[in-house]
Protein backbone atom coordinates (compact mmCIF):
# COMPACT_ATOMS: atom_id res chain seq x y z
CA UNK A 1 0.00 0.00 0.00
CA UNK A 2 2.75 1.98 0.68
CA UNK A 3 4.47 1.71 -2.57
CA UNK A 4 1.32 2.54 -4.52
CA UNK A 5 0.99 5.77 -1.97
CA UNK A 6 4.10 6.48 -2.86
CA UNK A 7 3.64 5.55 -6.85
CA UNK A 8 0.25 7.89 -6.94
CA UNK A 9 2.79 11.17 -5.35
CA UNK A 10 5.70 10.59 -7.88
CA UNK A 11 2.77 10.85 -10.72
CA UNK A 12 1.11 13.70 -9.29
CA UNK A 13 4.35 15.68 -9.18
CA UNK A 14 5.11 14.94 -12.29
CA UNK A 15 1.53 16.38 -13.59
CA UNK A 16 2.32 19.43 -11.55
CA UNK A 17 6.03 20.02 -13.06
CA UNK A 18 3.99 19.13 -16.51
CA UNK A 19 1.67 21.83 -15.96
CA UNK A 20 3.84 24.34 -15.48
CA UNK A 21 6.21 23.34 -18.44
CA UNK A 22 2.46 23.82 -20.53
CA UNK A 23 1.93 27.29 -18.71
CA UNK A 24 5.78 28.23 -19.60
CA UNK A 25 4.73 27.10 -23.13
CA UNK A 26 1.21 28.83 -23.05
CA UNK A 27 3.09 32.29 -22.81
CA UNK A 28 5.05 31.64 -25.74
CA UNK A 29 2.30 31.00 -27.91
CA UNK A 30 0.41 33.94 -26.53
CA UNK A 31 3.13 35.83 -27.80
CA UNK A 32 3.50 34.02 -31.03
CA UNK A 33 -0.16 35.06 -32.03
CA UNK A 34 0.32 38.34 -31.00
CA UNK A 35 2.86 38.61 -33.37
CA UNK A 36 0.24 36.66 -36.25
CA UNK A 37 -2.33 39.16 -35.30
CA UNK A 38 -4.64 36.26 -33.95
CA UNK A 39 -7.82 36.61 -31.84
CA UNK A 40 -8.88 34.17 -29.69
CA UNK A 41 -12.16 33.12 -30.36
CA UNK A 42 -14.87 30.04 -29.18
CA UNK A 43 -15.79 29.78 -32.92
CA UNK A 44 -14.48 27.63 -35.62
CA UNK A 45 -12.03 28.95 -37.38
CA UNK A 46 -12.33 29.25 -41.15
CA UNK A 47 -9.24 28.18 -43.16
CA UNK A 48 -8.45 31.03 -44.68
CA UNK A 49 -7.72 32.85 -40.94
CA UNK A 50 -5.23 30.29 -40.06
CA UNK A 51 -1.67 31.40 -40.42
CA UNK A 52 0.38 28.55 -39.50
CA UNK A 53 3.93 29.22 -41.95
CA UNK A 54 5.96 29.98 -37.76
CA UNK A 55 4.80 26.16 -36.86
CA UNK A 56 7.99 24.10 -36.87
CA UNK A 57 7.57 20.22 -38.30
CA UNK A 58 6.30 18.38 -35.18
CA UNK A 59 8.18 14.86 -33.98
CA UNK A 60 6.21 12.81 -31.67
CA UNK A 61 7.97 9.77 -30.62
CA UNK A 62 5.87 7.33 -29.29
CA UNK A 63 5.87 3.33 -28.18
CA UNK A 64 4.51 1.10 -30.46
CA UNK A 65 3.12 -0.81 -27.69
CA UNK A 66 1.17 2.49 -26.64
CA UNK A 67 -0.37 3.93 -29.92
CA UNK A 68 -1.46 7.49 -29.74
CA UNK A 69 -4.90 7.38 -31.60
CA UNK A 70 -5.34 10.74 -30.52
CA UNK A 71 -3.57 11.72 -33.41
CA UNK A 72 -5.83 9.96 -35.95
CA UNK A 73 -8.89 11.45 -34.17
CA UNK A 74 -7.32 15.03 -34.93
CA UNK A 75 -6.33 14.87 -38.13
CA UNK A 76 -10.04 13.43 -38.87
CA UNK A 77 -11.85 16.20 -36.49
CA UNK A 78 -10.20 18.79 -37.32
CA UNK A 79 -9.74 17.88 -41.39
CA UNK A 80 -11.72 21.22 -42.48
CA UNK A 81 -9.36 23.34 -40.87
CA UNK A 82 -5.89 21.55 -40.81
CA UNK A 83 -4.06 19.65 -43.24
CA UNK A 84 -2.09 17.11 -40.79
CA UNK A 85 0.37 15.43 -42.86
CA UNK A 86 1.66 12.44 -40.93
CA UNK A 87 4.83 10.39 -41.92
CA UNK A 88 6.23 7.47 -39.33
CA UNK A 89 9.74 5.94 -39.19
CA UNK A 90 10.98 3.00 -36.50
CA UNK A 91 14.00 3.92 -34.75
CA UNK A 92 17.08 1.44 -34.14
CA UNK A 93 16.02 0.67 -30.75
CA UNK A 94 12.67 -0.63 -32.15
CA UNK A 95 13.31 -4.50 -33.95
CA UNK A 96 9.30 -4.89 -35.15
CA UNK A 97 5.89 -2.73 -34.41
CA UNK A 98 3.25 -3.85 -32.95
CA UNK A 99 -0.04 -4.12 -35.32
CA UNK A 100 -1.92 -1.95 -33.75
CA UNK A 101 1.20 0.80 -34.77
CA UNK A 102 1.31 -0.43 -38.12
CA UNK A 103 -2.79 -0.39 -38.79
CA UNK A 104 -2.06 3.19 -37.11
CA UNK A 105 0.46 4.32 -39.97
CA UNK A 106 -1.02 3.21 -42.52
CA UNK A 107 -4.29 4.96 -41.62
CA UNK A 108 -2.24 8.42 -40.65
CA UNK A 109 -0.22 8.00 -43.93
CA UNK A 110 -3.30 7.14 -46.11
CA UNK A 111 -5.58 9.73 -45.31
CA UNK A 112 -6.38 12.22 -48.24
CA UNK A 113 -7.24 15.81 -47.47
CA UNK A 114 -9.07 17.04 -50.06
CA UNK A 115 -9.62 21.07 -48.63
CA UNK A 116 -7.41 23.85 -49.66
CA UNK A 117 -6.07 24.40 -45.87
CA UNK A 118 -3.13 24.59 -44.14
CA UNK A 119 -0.93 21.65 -43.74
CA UNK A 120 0.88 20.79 -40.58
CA UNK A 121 4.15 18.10 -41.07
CA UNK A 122 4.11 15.69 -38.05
CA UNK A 123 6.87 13.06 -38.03
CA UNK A 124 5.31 9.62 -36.02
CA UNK A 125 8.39 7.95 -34.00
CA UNK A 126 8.14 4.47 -33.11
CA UNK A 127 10.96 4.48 -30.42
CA UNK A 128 11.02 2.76 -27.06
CA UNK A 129 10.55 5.42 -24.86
CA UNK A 130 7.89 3.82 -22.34
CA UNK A 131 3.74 5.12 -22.06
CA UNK A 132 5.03 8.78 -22.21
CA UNK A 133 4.17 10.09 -25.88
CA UNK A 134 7.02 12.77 -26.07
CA UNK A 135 6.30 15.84 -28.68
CA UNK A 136 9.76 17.59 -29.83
CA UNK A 137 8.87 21.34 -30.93
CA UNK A 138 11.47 24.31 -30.77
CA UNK A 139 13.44 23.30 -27.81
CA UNK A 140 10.19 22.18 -25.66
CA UNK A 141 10.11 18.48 -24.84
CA UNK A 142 6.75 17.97 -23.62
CA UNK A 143 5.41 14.26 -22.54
CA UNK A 144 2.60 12.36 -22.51
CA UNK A 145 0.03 12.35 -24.61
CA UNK A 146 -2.73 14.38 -22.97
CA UNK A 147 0.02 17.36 -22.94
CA UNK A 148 0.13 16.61 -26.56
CA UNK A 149 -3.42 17.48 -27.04
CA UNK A 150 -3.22 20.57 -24.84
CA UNK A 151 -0.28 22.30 -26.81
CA UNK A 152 -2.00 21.63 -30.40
CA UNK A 153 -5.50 22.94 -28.96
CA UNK A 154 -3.47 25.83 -27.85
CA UNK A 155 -1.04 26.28 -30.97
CA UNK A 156 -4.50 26.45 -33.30
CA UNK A 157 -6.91 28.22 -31.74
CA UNK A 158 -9.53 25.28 -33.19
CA UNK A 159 -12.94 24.35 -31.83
CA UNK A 160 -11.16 22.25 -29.13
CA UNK A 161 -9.53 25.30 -27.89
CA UNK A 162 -11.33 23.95 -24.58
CA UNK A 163 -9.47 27.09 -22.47
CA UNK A 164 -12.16 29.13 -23.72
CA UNK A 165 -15.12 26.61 -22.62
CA UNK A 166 -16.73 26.92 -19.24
CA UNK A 167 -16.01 24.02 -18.52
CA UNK A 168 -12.01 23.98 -19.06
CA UNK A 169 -11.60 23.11 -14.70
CA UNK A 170 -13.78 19.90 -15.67
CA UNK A 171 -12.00 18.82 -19.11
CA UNK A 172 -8.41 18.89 -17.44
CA UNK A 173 -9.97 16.74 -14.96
CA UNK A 174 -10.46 14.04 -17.37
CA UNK A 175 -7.45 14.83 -19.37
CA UNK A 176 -5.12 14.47 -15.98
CA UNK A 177 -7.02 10.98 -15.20
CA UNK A 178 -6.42 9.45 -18.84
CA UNK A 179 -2.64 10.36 -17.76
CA UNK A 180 -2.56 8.69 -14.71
CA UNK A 181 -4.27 5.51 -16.60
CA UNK A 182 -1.61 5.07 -18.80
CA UNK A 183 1.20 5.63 -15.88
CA UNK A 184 -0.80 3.24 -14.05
CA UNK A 185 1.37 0.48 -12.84
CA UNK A 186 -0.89 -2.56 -11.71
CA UNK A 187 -4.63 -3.80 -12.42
CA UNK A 188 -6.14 -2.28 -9.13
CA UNK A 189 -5.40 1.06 -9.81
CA UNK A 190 -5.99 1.00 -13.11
CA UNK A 191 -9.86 -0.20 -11.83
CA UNK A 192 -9.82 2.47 -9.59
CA UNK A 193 -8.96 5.62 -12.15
CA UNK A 194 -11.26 3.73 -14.58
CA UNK A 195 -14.12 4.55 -12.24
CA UNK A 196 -13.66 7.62 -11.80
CA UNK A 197 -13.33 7.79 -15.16
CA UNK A 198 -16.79 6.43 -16.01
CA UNK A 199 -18.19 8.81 -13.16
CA UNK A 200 -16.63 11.77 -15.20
CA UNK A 201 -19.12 10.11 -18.10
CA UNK A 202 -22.09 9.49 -15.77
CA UNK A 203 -25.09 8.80 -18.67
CA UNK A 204 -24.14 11.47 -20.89
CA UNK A 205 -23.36 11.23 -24.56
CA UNK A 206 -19.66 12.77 -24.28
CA UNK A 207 -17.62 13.73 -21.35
CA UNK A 208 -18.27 16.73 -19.31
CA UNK A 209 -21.80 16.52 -20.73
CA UNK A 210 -20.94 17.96 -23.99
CA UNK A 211 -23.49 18.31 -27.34
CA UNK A 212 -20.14 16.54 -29.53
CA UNK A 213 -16.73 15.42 -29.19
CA UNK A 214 -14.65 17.24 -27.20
CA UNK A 215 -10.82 17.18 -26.56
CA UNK A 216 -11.34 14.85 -23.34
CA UNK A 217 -13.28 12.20 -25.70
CA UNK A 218 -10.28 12.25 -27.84
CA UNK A 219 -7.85 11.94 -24.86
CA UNK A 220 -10.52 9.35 -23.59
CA UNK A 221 -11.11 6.88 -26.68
CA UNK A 222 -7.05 6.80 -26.78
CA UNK A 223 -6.19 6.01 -23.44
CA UNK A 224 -9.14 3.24 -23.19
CA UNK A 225 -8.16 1.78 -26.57
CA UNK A 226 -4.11 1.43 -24.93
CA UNK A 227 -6.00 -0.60 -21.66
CA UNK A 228 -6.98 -4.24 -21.82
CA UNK A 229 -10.79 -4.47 -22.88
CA UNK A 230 -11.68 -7.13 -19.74
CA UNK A 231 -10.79 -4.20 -17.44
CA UNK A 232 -12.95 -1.48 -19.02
CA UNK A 233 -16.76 -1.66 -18.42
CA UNK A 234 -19.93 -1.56 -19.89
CA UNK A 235 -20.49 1.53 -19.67
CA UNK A 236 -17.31 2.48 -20.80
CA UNK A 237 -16.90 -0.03 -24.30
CA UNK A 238 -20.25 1.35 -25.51
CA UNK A 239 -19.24 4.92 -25.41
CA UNK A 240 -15.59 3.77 -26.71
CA UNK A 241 -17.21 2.00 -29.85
CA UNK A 242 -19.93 5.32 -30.33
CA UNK A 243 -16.66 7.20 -30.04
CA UNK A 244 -14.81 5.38 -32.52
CA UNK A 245 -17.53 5.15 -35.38
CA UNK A 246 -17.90 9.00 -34.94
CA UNK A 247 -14.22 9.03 -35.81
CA UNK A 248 -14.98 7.14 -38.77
CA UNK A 249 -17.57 8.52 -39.95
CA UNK A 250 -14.90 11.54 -40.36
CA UNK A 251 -12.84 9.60 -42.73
């Protein structure tokens, strides 16, 4: 009990050094869009408003073992307002992918946008380095893959720019447990943060009782699809398979 105590404070320190490495990062983008002459704004963006030629080439490196599918749901979501161009490599300390990588890759590489819009390069890493996804931009390492969600909601100014919804306290909730889910070291307390996951849920439709997908479904659908299914329940698989058809339906 005492090694899980001490487990739960290592991860919660981590999640408060990550937040201020994201608040640290949050002022630089502030200033970047200053600079762009961008307004924040709860709307959807149109295409044509999106400057994006200051956005470095992104390089997520990520465990094949751990796939983030939060990176298919954005570049389907958010496909009438970004381009996301996605190319993966294997590094040398990777021998083979897993399947679920490789279906991932070949879905990232083979989607076609066909809108005039703004294209964003991401480079997909297969390299061992653990659950942590771990996003290289400028000179920022930022990890895990809920972090990863918050800096391109931030960078774009999109319509999961959830900062700007009243219910941003609520969202990082859920966003914070799907971290500790996948830093979760044992079957009990991965049982335990899955209920308070499907609390967050309750009956509603999509977390934090919103009308449509929201950044903490993507975060959500990700981290449940990286958990073994006999752990995850009822409640939870039907909203995972709604979730994932939604997705689809995008392609």
């Amino acid at each position: 009990m005492a090694v899980l105590e001490n487990q739960q404070k290592e991860i919660l320190q981590q999640l408060v050094e990550l937040k201020n490495q994201m608040l640290e990062i949050k002022k630089t983008l502030q200033s970047n869009k200053a600079d762009l002459g961008l307004k924040s704004s709860p709307k959807k963006l149109p295409s044509s408003s999106l400057k994006i030629e200051n956005v470095p080439d992104l390089i997520v490196n990520a465990n094949p073992k751990n796939p983030p599918y939060s990176l298919l749901c954005i570049q389907r979501l958010w496909s009438n307002i970004i381009n996301l161009k996605v190319k993966t490599y294997t590094h040398s300390t990777i021998s083979k992918i897993t399947k679920e990588a490789e279906r991932l890759s070949s879905e990232l590489e083979g989607f076609k946008c066909t809108e005039s819009i703004p294209v964003i390069s991401l480079r997909l890493i297969w390299k061992n380095v653990g659950a942590d996804v771990e996003l290289l931009v400028r000179h920022y390492p930022i990890m895990g893959e809920v972090n990863v969600l918050r800096y391109l909601s931030r960078l774009l100014q999109g319509p999961f720019n959830y900062e700007l919804s009243p219910k941003c306290l609520e969202i990082d909730s859920v966003l914070d447990l799907c971290y500790l889910l996948l830093c979760s070291k044992s079957k009990g307390e991965r049982i335990n943060l899955l209920q308070q996951l499907d609390k967050k849920l309750g009956k509603s439709g999509w977390f934090c009782d919103s009308s449509s997908v929201s950044i903490a479904d993507i975060a959500a659908q990700s981290t449940l699809k990286n958990i073994p299914s006999n752990e995850i329940n009822q409640n939870l698989t039907k909203w995972l398979q709604k979730c994932t058809q939604q997705i689809t339906c995008k392609v």
